[in-house]
N, C-alpha and C. Protein backbone atom coordinates (compact mmCIF):
# COMPACT_ATOMS: atom_id res chain seq x y z
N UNK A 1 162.03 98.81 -96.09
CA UNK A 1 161.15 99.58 -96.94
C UNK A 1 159.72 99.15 -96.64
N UNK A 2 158.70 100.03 -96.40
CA UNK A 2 157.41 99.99 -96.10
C UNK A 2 156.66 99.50 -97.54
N UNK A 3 155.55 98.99 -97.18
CA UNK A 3 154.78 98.54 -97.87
C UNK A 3 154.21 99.97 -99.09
N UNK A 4 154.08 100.78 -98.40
CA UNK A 4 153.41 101.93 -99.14
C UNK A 4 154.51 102.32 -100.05
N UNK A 5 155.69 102.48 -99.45
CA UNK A 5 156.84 103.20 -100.30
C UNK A 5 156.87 102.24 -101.58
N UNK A 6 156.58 101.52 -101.30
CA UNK A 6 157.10 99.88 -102.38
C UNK A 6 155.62 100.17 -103.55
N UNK A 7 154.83 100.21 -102.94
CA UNK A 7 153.78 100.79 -103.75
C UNK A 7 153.52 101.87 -104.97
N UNK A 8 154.39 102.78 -104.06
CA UNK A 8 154.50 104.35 -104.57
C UNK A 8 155.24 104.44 -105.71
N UNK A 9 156.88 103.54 -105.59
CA UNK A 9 157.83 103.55 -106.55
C UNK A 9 157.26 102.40 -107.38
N UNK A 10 156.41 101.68 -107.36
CA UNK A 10 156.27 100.83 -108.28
C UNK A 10 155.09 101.40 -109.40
N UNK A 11 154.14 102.19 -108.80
CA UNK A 11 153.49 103.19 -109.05
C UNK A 11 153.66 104.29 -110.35
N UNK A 12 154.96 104.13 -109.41
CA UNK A 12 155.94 105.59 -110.25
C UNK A 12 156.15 105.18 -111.16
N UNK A 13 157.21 103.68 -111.37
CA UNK A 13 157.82 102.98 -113.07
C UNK A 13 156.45 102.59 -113.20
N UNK A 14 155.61 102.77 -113.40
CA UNK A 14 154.68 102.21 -114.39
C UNK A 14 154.05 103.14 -114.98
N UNK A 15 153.50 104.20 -114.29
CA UNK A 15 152.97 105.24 -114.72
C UNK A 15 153.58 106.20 -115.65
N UNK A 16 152.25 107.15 -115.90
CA UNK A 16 152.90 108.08 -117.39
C UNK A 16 153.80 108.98 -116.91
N UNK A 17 154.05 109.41 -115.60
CA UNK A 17 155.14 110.46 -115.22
C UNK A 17 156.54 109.72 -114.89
N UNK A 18 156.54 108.09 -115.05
CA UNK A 18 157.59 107.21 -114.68
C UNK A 18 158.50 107.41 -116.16
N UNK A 19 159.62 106.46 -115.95
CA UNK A 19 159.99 106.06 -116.76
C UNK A 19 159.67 104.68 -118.03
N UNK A 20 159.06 104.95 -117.69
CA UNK A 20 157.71 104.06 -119.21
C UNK A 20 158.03 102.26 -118.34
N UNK A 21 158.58 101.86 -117.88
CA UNK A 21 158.78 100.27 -117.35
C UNK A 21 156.86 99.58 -117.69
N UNK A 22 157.03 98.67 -117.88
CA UNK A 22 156.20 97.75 -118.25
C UNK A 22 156.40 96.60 -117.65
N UNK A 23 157.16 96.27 -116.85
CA UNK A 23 157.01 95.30 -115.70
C UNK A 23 157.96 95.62 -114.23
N UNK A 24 157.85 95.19 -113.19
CA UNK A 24 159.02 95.45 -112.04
C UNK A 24 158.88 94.19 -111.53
N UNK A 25 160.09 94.13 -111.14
CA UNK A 25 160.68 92.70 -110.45
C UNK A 25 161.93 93.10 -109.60
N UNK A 26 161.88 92.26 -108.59
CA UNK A 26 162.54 92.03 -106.97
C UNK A 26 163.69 90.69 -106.92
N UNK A 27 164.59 90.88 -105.94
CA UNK A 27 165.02 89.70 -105.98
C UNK A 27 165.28 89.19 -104.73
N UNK A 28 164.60 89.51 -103.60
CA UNK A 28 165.33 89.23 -102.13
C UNK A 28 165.40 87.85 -101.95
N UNK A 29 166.65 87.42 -101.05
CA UNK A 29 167.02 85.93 -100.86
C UNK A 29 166.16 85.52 -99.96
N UNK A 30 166.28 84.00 -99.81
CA UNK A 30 164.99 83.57 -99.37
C UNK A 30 164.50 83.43 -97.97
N UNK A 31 166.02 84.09 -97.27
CA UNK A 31 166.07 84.60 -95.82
C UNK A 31 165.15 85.78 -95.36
N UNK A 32 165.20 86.49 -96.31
CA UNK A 32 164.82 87.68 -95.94
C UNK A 32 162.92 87.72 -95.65
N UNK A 33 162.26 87.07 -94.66
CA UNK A 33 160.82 86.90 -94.46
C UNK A 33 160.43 88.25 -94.70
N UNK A 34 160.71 89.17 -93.85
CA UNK A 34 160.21 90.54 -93.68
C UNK A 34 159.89 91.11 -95.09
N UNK A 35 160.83 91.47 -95.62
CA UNK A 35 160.71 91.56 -97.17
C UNK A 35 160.40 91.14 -97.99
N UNK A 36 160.07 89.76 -98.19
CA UNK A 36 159.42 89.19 -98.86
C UNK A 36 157.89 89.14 -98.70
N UNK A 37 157.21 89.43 -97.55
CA UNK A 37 156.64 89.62 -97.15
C UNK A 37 155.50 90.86 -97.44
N UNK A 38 156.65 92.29 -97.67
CA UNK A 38 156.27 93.38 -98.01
C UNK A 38 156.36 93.33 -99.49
N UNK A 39 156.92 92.79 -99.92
CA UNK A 39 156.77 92.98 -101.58
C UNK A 39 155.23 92.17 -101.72
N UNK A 40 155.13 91.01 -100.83
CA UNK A 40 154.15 90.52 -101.42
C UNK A 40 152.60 91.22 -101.04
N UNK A 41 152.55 92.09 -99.78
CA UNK A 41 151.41 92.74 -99.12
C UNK A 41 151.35 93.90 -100.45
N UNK A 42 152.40 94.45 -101.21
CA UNK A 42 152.44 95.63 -101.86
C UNK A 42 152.06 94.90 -103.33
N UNK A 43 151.60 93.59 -103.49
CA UNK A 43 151.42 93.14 -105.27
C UNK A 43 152.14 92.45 -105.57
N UNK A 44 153.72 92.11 -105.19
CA UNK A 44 154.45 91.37 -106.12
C UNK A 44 153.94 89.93 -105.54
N UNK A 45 154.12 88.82 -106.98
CA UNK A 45 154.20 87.42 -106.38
C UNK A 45 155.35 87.06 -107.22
N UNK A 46 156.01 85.52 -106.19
CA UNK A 46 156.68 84.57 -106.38
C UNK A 46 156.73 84.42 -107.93
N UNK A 47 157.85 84.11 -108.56
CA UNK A 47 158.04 83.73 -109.98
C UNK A 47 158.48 82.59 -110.20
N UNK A 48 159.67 82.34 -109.57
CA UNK A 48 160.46 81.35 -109.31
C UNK A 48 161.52 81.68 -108.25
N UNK A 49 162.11 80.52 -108.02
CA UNK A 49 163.48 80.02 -106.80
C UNK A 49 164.60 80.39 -107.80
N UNK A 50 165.47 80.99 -107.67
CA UNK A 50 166.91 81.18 -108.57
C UNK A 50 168.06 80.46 -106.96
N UNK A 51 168.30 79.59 -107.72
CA UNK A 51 169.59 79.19 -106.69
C UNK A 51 170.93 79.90 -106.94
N UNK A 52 170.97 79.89 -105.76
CA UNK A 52 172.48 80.93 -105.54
C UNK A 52 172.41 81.82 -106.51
N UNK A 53 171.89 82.70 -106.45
CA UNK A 53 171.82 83.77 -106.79
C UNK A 53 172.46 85.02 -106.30
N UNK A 54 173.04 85.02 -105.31
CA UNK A 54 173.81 86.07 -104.98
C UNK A 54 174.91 85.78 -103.64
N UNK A 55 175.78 86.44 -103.24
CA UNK A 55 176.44 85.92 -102.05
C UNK A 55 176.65 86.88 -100.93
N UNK A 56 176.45 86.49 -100.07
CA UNK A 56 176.34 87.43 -98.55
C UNK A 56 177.51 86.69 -97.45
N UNK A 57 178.25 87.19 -97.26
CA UNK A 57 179.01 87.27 -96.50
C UNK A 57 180.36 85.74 -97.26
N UNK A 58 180.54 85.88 -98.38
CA UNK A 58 180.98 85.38 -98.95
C UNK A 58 180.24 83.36 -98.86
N UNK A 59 179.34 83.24 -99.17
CA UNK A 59 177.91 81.89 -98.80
C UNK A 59 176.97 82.16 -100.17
N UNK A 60 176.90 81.41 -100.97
CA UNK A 60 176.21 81.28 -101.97
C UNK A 60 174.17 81.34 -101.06
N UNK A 61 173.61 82.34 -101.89
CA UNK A 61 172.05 82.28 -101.29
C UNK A 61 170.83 82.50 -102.43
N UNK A 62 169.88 81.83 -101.99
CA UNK A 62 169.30 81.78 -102.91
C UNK A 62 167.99 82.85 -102.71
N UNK A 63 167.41 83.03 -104.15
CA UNK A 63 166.48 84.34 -104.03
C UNK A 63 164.97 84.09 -104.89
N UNK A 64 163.87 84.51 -104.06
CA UNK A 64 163.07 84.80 -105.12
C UNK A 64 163.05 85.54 -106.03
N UNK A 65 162.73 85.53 -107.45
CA UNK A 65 162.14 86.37 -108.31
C UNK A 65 160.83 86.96 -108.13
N UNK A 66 160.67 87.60 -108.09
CA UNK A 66 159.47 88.17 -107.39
C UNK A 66 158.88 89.48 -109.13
N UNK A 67 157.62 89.53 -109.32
CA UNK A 67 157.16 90.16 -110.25
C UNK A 67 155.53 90.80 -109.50
């Protein structure tokens, strides 16, 4: 997902034609540079580290919270 698109839909939940959201938050693991990357060029920052937070290929991984 592009930086702009990430923009656009975040755009979207916040705004008056959205669905009213009052905050957005991400969770990509902490592998994922590229993406983390683009959330952060598009506004989001770091919240915290959630350990093991999700599992990929049956491997416990851990993720930012991202806001």
């Amino acid at each position: 997902m592009g930086t702009r698109q990430v923009r656009a839909v975040v755009h979207w939940l916040l705004g008056e034609d959205g669905p009213g959201a009052r905050r957005v938050f991400t969770d990509p693991v902490v592998e994922n540079e590229r993406g983390i990357r683009c959330y952060e060029k598009a506004g989001f920052e770091k919240v915290r580290l959630v350990p093991d937070h999700e599992q990929i290929d049956g491997l416990p991984r851990d993720s930012w919270l991202m806001e």
